[in-house]
C-alpha atoms as a PDB file:
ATOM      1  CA  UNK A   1      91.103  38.477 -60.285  1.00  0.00           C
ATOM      2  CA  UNK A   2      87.628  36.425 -60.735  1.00  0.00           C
ATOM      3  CA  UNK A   3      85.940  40.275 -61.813  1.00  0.00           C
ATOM      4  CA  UNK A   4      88.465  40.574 -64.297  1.00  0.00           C
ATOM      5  CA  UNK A   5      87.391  37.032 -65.513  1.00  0.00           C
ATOM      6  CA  UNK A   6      83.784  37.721 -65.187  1.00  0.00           C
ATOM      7  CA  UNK A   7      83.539  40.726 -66.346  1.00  0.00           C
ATOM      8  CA  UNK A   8      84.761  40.078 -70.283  1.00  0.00           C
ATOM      9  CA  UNK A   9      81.706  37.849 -70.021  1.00  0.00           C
ATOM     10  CA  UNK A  10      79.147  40.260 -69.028  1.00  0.00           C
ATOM     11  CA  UNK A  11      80.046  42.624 -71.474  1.00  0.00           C
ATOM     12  CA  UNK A  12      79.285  39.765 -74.142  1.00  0.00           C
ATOM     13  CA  UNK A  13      76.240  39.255 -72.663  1.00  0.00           C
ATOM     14  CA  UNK A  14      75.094  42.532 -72.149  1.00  0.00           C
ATOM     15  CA  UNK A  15      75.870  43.044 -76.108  1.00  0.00           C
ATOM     16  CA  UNK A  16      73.914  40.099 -76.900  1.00  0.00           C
ATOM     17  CA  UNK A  17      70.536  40.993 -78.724  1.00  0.00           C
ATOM     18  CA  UNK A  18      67.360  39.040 -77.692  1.00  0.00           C
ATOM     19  CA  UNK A  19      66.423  35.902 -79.694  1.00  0.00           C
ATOM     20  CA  UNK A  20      63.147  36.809 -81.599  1.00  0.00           C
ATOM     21  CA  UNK A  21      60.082  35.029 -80.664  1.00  0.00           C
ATOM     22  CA  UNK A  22      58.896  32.131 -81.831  1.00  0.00           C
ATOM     23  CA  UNK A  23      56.338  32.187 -84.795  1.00  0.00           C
ATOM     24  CA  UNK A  24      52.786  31.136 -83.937  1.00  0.00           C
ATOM     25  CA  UNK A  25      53.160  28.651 -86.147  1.00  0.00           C
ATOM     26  CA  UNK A  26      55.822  27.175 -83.950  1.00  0.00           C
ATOM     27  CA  UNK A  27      54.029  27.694 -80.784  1.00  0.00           C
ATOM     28  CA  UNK A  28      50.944  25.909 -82.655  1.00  0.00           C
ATOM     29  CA  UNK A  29      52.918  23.003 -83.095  1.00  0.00           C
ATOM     30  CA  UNK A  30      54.504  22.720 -79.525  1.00  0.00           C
ATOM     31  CA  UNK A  31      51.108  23.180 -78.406  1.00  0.00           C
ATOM     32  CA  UNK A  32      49.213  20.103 -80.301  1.00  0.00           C
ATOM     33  CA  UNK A  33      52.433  18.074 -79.241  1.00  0.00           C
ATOM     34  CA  UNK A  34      51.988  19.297 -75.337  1.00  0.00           C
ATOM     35  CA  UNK A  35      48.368  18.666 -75.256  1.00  0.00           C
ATOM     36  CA  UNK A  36      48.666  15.258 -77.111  1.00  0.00           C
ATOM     37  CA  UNK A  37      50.953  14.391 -73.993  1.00  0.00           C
ATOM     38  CA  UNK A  38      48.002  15.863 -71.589  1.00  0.00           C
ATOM     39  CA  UNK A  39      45.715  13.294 -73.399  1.00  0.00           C
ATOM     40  CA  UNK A  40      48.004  10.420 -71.712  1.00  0.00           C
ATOM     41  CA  UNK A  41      48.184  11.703 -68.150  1.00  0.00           C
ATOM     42  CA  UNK A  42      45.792   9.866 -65.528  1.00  0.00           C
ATOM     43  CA  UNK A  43      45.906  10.746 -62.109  1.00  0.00           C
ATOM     44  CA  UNK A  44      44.382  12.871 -59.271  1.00  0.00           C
ATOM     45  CA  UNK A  45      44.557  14.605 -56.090  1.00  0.00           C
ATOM     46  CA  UNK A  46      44.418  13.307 -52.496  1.00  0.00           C
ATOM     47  CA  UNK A  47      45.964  14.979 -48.843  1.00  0.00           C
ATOM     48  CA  UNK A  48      49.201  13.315 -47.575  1.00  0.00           C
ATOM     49  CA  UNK A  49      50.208  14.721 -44.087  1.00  0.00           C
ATOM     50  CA  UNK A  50      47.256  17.435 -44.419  1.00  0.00           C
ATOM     51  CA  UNK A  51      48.613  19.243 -47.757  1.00  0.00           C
ATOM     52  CA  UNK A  52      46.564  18.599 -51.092  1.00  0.00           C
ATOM     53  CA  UNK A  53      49.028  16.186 -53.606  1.00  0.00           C
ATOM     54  CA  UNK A  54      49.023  15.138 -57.076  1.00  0.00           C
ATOM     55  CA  UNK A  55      49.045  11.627 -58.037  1.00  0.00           C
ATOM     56  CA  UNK A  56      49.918  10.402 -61.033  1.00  0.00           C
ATOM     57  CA  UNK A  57      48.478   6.929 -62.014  1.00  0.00           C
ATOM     58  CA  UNK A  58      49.894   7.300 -65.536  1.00  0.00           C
ATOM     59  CA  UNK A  59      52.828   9.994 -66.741  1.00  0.00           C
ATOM     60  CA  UNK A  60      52.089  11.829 -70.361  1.00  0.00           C
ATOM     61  CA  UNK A  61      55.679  10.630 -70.958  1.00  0.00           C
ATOM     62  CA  UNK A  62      56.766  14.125 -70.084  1.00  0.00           C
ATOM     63  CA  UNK A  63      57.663  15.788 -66.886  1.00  0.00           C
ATOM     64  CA  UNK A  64      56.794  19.417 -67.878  1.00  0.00           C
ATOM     65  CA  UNK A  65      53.820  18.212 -68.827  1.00  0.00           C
ATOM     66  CA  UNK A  66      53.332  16.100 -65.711  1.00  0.00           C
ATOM     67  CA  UNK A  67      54.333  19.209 -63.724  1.00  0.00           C
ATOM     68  CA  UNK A  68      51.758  21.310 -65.615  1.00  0.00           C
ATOM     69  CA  UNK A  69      48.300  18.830 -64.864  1.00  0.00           C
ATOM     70  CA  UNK A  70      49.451  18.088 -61.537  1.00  0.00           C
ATOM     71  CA  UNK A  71      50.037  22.430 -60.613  1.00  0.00           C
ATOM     72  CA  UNK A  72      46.796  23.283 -62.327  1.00  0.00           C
ATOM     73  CA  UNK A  73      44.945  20.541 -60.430  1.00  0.00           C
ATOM     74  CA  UNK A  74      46.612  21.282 -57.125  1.00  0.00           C
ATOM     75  CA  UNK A  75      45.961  25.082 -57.749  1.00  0.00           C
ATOM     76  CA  UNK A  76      42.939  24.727 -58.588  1.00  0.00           C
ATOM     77  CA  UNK A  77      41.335  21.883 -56.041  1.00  0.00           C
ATOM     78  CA  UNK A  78      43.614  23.490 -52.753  1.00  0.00           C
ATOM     79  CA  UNK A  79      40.721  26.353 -52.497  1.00  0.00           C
ATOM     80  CA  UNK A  80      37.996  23.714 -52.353  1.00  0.00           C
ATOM     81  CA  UNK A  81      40.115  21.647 -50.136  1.00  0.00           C
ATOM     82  CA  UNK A  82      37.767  22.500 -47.056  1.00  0.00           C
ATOM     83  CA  UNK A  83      34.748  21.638 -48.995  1.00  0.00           C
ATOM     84  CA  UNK A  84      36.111  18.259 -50.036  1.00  0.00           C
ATOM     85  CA  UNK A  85      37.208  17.219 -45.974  1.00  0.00           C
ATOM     86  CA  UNK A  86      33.626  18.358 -44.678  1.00  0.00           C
ATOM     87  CA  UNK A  87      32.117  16.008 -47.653  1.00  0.00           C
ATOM     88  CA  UNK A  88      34.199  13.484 -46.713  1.00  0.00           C
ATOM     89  CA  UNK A  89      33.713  13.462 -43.502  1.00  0.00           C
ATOM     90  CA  UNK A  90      30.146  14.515 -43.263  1.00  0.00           C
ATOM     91  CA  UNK A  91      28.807  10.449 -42.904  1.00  0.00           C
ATOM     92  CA  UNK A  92      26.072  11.155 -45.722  1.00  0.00           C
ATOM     93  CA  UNK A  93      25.299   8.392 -48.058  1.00  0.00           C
ATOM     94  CA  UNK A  94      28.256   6.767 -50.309  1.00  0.00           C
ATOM     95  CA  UNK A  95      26.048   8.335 -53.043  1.00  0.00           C
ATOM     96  CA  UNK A  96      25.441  11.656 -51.975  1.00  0.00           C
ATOM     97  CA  UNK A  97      29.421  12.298 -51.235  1.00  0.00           C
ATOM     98  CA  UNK A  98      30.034  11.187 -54.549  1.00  0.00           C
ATOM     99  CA  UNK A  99      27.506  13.408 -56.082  1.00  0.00           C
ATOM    100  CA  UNK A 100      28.630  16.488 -53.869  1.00  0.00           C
ATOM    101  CA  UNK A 101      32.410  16.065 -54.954  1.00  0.00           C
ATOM    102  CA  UNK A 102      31.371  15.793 -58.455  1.00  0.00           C
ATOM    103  CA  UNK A 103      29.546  18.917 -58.067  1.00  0.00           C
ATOM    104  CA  UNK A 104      32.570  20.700 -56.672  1.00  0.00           C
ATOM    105  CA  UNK A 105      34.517  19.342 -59.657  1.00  0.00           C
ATOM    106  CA  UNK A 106      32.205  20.952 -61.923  1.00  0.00           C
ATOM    107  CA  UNK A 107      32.637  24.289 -60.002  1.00  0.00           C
ATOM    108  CA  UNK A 108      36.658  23.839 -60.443  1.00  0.00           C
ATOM    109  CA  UNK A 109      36.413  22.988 -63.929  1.00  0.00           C
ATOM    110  CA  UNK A 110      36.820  26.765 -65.357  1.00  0.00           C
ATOM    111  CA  UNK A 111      39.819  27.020 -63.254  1.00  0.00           C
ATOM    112  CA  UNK A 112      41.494  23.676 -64.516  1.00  0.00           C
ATOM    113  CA  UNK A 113      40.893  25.016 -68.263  1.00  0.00           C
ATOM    114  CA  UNK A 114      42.485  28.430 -68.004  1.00  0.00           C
ATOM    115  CA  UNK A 115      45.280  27.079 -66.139  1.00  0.00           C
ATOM    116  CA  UNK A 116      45.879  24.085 -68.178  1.00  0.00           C
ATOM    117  CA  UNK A 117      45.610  27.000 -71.816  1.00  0.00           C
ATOM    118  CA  UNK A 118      48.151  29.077 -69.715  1.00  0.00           C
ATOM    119  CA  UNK A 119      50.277  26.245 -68.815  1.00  0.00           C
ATOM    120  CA  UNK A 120      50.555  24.670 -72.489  1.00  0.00           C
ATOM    121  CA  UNK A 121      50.980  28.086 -73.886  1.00  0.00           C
ATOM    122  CA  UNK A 122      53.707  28.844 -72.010  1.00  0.00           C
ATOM    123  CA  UNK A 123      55.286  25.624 -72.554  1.00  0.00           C
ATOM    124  CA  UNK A 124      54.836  26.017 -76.170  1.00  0.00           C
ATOM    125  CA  UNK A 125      56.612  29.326 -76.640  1.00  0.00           C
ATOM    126  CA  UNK A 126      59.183  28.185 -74.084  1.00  0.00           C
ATOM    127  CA  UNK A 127      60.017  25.176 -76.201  1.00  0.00           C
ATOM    128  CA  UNK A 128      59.659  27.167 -79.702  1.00  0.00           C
ATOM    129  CA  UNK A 129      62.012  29.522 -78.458  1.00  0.00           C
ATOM    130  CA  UNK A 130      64.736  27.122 -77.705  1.00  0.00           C
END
């Protein structure tokens, strides 16, 4: 009985042609609207109960967005994560941790860019396409 019901249905959808994708032009837009957002996001990482975490001091006002920063910095910092706890934890001058973490932030910066130009481009399409 429900197969008989269903199955009308996937015979619609399986006749259903593909949407066409979105225009770059489209996708341009979307983008300059997605990173405009990224522009308003603060925040940063930190371990809660031994896992690397995003925290978000200030929201870009939208949670795809939000989600995007927070899994590109997450993704990115988890590999250095290691690095990080040994600096921390290492006793050296107030200073010198500072200027170690910053140097490891420099080292994670390429990541953080191709992930955040991956991120926003899929975004963009994904929204252009709806």
């Amino acid at each position: 009985m429900i197969f008989a019901m269903i199955l009308p249905l996937l015979a619609q959808a399986a006749a259903t042609e593909p949407a066409d994708p979105p225009s770059e032009t489209e996708v341009a837009e979307h983008s300059a609207t997605i990173e405009a957002s990224l522009d308003k996001w603060k925040g940063g990482i930190y371990k809660k109960d031994g896992k690397l975490t995003c925290r978000i001091e200030q929201s870009s006002g939208d949670e795809a967005v939000d989600l995007l920063r927070c899994g590109a910095m997450v993704g990115c910092y988890s590999p250095k994560a290691d690095r990080l706890d040994a600096i921390a934890a290492s006793g050296d001058a107030k200073e010198e941790q500072i200027a170690q973490m910053r140097a490891i932030s420099a080292e994670v910066q390429p990541c953080l860019a191709k992930a955040h130009e991956q991120g926003v481009r899929r975004l963009a399409v994904l929204r252009a396409s709806l």
